[in-house]
N, C-alpha and C. Protein backbone atom coordinates (compact mmCIF):
# COMPACT_ATOMS: atom_id res chain seq x y z
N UNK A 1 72.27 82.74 39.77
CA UNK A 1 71.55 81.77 38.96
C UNK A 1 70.08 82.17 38.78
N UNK A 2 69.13 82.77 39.46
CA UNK A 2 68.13 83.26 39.95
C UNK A 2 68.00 84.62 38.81
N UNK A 3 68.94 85.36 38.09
CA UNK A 3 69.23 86.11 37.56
C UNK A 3 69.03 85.66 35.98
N UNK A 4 69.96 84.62 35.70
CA UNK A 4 69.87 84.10 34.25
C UNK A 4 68.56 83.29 34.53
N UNK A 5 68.04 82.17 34.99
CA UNK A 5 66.68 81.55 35.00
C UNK A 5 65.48 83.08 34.49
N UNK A 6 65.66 84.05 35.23
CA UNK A 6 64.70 84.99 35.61
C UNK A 6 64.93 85.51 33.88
N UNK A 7 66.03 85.78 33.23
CA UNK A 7 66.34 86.62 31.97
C UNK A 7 65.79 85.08 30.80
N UNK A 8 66.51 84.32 30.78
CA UNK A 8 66.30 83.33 30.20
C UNK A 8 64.31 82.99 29.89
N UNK A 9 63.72 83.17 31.04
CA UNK A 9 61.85 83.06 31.02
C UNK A 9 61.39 84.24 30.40
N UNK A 10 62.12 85.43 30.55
CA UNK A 10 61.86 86.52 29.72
C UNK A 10 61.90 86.71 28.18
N UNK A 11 63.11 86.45 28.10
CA UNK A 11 63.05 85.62 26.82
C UNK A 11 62.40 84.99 25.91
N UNK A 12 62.13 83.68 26.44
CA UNK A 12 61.16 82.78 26.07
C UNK A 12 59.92 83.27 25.58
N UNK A 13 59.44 84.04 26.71
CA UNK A 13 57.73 84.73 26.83
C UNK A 13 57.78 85.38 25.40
N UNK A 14 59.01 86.65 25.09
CA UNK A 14 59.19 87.21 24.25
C UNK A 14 59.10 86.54 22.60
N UNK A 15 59.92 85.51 22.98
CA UNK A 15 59.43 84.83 22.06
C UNK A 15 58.41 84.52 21.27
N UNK A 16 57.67 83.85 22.46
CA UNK A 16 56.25 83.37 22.17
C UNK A 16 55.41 84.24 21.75
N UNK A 17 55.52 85.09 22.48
CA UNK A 17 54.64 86.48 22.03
C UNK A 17 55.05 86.77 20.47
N UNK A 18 56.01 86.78 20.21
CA UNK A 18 56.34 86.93 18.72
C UNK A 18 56.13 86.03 17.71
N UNK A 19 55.58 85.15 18.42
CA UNK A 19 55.55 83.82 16.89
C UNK A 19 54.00 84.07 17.16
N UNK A 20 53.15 84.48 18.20
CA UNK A 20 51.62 84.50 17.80
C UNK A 20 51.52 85.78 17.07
N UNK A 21 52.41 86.68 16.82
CA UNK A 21 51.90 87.85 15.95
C UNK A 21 52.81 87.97 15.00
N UNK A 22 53.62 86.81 14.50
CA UNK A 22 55.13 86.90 13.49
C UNK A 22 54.11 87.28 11.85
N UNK A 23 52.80 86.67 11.38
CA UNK A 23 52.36 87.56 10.46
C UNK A 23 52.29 89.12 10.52
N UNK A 24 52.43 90.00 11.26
CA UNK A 24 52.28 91.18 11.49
C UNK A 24 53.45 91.90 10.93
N UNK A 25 54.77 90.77 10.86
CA UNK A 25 56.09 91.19 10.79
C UNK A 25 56.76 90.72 9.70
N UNK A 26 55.75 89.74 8.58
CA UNK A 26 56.29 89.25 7.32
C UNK A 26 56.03 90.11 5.67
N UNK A 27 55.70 89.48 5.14
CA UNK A 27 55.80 90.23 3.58
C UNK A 27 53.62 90.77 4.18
N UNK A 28 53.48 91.74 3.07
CA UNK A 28 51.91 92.17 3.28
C UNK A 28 51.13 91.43 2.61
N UNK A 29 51.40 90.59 2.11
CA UNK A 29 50.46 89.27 1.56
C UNK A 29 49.91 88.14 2.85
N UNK A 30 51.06 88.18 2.89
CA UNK A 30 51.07 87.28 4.22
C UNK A 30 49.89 87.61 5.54
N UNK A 31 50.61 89.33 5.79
CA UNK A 31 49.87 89.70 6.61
C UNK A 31 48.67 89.99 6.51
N UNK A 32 48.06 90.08 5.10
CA UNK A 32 46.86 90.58 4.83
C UNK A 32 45.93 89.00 4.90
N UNK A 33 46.24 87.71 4.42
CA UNK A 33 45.62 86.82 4.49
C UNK A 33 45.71 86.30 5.83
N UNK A 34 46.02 86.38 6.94
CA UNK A 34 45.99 86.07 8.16
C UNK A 34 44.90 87.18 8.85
N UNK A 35 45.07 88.22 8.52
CA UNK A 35 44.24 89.16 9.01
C UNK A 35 42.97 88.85 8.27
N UNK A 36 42.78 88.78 7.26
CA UNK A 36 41.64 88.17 6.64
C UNK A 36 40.70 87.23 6.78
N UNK A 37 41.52 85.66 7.53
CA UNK A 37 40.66 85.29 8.21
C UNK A 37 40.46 85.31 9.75
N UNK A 38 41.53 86.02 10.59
CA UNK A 38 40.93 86.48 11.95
C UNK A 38 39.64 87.33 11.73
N UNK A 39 39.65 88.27 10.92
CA UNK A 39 38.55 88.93 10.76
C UNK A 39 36.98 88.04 10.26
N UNK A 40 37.34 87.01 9.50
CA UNK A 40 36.43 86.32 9.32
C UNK A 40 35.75 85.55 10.22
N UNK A 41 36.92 84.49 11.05
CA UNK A 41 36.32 84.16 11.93
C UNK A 41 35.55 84.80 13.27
N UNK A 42 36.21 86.22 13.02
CA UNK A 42 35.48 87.09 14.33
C UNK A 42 34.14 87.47 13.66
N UNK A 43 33.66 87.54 12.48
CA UNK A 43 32.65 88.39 12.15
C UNK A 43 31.53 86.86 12.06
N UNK A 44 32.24 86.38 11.80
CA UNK A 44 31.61 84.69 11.82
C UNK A 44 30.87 84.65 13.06
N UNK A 45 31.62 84.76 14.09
CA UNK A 45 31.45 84.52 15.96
C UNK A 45 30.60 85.67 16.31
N UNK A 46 30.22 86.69 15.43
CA UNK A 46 29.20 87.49 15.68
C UNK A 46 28.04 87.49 14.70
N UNK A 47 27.89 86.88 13.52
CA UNK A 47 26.75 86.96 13.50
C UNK A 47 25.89 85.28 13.91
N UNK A 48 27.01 84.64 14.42
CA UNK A 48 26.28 83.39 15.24
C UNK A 48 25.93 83.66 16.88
N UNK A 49 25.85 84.93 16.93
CA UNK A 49 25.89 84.88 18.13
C UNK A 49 26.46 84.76 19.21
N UNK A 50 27.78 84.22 18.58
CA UNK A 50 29.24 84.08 19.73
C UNK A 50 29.32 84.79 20.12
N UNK A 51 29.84 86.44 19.67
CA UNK A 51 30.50 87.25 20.13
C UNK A 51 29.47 88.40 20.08
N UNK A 52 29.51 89.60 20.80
CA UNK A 52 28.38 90.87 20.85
C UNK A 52 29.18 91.71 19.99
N UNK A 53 29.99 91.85 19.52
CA UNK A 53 30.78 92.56 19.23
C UNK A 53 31.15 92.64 17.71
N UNK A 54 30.62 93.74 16.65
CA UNK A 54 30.85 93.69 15.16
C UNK A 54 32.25 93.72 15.27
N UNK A 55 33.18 93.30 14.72
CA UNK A 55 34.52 93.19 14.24
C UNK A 55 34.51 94.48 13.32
N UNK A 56 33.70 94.79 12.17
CA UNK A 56 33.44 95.37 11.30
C UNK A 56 33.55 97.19 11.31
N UNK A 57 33.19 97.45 13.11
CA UNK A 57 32.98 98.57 13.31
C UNK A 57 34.39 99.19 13.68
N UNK A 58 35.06 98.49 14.43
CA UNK A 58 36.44 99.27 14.30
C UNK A 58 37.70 98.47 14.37
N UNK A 59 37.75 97.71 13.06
CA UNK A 59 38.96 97.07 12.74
C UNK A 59 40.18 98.04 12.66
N UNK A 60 39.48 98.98 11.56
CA UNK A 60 40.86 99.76 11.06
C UNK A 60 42.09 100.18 12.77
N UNK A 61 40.68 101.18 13.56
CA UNK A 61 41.70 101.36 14.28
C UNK A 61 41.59 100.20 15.19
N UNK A 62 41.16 99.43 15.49
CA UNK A 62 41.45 98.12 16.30
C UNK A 62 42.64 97.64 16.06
N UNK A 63 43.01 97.70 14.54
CA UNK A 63 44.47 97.30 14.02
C UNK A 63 45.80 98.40 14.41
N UNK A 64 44.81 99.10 14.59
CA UNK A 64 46.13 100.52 14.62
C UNK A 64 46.81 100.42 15.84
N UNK A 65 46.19 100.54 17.02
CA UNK A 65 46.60 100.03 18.13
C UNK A 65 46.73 99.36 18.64
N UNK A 66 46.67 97.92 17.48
CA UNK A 66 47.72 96.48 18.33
C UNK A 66 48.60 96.90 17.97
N UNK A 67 49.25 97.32 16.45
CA UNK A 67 50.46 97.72 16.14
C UNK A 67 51.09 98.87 17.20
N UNK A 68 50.65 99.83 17.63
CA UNK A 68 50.74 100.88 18.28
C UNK A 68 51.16 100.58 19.54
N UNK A 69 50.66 99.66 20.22
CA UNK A 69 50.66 99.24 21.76
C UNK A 69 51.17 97.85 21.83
N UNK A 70 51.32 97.04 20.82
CA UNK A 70 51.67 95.24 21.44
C UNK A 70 52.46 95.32 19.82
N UNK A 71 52.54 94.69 18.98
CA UNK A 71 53.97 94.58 17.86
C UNK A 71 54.88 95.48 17.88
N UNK A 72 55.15 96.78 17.96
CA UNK A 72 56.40 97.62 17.85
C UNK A 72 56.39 97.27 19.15
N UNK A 73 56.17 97.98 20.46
CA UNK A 73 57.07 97.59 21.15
C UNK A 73 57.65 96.30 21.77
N UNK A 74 56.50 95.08 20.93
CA UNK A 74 57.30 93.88 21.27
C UNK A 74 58.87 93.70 20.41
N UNK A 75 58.65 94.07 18.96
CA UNK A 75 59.49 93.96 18.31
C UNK A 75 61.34 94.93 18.49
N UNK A 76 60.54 95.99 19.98
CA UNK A 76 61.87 96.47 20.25
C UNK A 76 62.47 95.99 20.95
N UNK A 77 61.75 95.26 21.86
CA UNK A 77 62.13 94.32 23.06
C UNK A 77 62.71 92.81 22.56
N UNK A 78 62.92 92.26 21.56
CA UNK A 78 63.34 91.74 20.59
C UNK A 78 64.33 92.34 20.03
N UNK A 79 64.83 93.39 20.27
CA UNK A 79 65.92 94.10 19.15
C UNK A 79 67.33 93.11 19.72
């Protein structure tokens, strides 16, 4: 029982993890206006001072290696 509880929470997590990045995995409209305003609100949070950090300076590959390291292999673990 300890076995399915344990597979079953795995699961779940997997899940979840997939519905906070399910734009990543829809049509490129989609994904481009979601990314559009994460980027906004991050560049927002830096020039108020929120954040130290330009968004601006390395999105491209900032993007490259969420895809690279966290969506494909979530999405295999999902297969």
């Amino acid at each position: 029982e300890f076995d399915i509880n344990r597979k079953a929470t795995i699961v779940i997590e997997h899940v979840i993890q997939a519905s906070d990045v399910a734009h990543t995995m829809q049509h490129w409209h989609i994904y481009q206006r979601w990314n559009q305003r994460l980027f906004n609100e991050m560049y927002q949070a830096f020039q108020d001072g929120r954040s130290e950090t330009d968004p601006s300076l390395g999105w491209y590959n900032g993007e490259l290696w969420f895809f690279d390291n966290y969506v494909i292999p979530l999405s295999k673990k999902l297969k």
